[in-house]
Protein backbone atom coordinates (compact mmCIF):
# COMPACT_ATOMS: atom_id res chain seq x y z
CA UNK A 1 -81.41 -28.98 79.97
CA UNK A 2 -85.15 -27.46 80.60
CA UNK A 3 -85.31 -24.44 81.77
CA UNK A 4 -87.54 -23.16 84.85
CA UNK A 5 -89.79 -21.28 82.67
CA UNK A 6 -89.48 -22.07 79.05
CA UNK A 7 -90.81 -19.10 76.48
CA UNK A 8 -91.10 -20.99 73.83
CA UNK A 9 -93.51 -23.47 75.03
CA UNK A 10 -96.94 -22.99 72.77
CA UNK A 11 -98.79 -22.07 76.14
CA UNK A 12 -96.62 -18.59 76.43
CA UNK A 13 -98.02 -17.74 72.20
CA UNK A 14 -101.02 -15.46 74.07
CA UNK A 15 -100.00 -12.37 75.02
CA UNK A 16 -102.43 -12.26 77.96
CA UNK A 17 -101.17 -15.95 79.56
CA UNK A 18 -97.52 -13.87 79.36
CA UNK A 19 -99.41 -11.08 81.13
CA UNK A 20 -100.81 -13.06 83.57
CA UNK A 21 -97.87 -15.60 84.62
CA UNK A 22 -96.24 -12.35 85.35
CA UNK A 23 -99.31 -10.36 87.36
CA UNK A 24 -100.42 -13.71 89.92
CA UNK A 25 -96.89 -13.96 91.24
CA UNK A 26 -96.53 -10.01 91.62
CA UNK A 27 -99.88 -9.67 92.74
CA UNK A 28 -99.29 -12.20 95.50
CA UNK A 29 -96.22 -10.64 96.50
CA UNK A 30 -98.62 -7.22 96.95
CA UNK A 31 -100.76 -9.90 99.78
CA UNK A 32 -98.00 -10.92 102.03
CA UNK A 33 -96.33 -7.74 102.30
CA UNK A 34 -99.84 -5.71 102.80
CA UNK A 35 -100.03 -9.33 105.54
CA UNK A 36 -97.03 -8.51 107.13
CA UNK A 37 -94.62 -11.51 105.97
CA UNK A 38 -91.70 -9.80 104.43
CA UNK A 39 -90.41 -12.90 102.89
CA UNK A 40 -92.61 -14.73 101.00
CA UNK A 41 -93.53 -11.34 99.72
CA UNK A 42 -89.84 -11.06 98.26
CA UNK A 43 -89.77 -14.76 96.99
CA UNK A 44 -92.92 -14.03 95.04
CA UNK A 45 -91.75 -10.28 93.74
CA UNK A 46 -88.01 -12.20 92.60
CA UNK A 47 -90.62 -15.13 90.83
CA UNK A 48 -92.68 -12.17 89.12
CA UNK A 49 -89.41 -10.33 88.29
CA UNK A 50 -87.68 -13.57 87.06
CA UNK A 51 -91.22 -13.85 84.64
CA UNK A 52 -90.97 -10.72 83.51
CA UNK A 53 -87.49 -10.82 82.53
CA UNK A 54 -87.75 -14.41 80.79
CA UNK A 55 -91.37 -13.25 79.12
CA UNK A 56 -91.00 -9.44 78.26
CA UNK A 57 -87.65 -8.04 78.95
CA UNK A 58 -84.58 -10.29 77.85
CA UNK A 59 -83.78 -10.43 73.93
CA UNK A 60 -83.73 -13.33 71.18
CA UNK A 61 -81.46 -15.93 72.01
CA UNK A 62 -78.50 -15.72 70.02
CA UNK A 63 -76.77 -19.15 68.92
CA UNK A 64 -79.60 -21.24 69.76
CA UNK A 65 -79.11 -25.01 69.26
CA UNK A 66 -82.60 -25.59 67.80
């Protein structure tokens, strides 16, 4: 099964495109709530979160079928 954001796809190799797909979302997030609309500001802070766990926070997988 795919996952929703895959770090081992070739794109995610740069260190800046892992910097980035982390940054837009969060940066976003920083726009609605400075806007006023509480919610999509939390859906994009969870999406940046989610990023930066899956790109710089969460170890090697361990019994990887690959």
């Amino acid at each position: 099964m795919a996952r929703f954001l895959d770090r081992d796809h070739p794109m995610f190799r740069r260190p800046w495109v892992r910097v980035v797909t982390v940054a837009a979302p969060l940066g976003w997030a920083a726009v609605e709530f400075a806007g006023g609309a509480p919610f999509w500001g939390m859906m994009f802070a969870a999406l940046g979160g989610y990023a930066a766990w899956e790109l710089f926070l969460r170890g090697p997988d361990e019994g990887k079928d690959r």
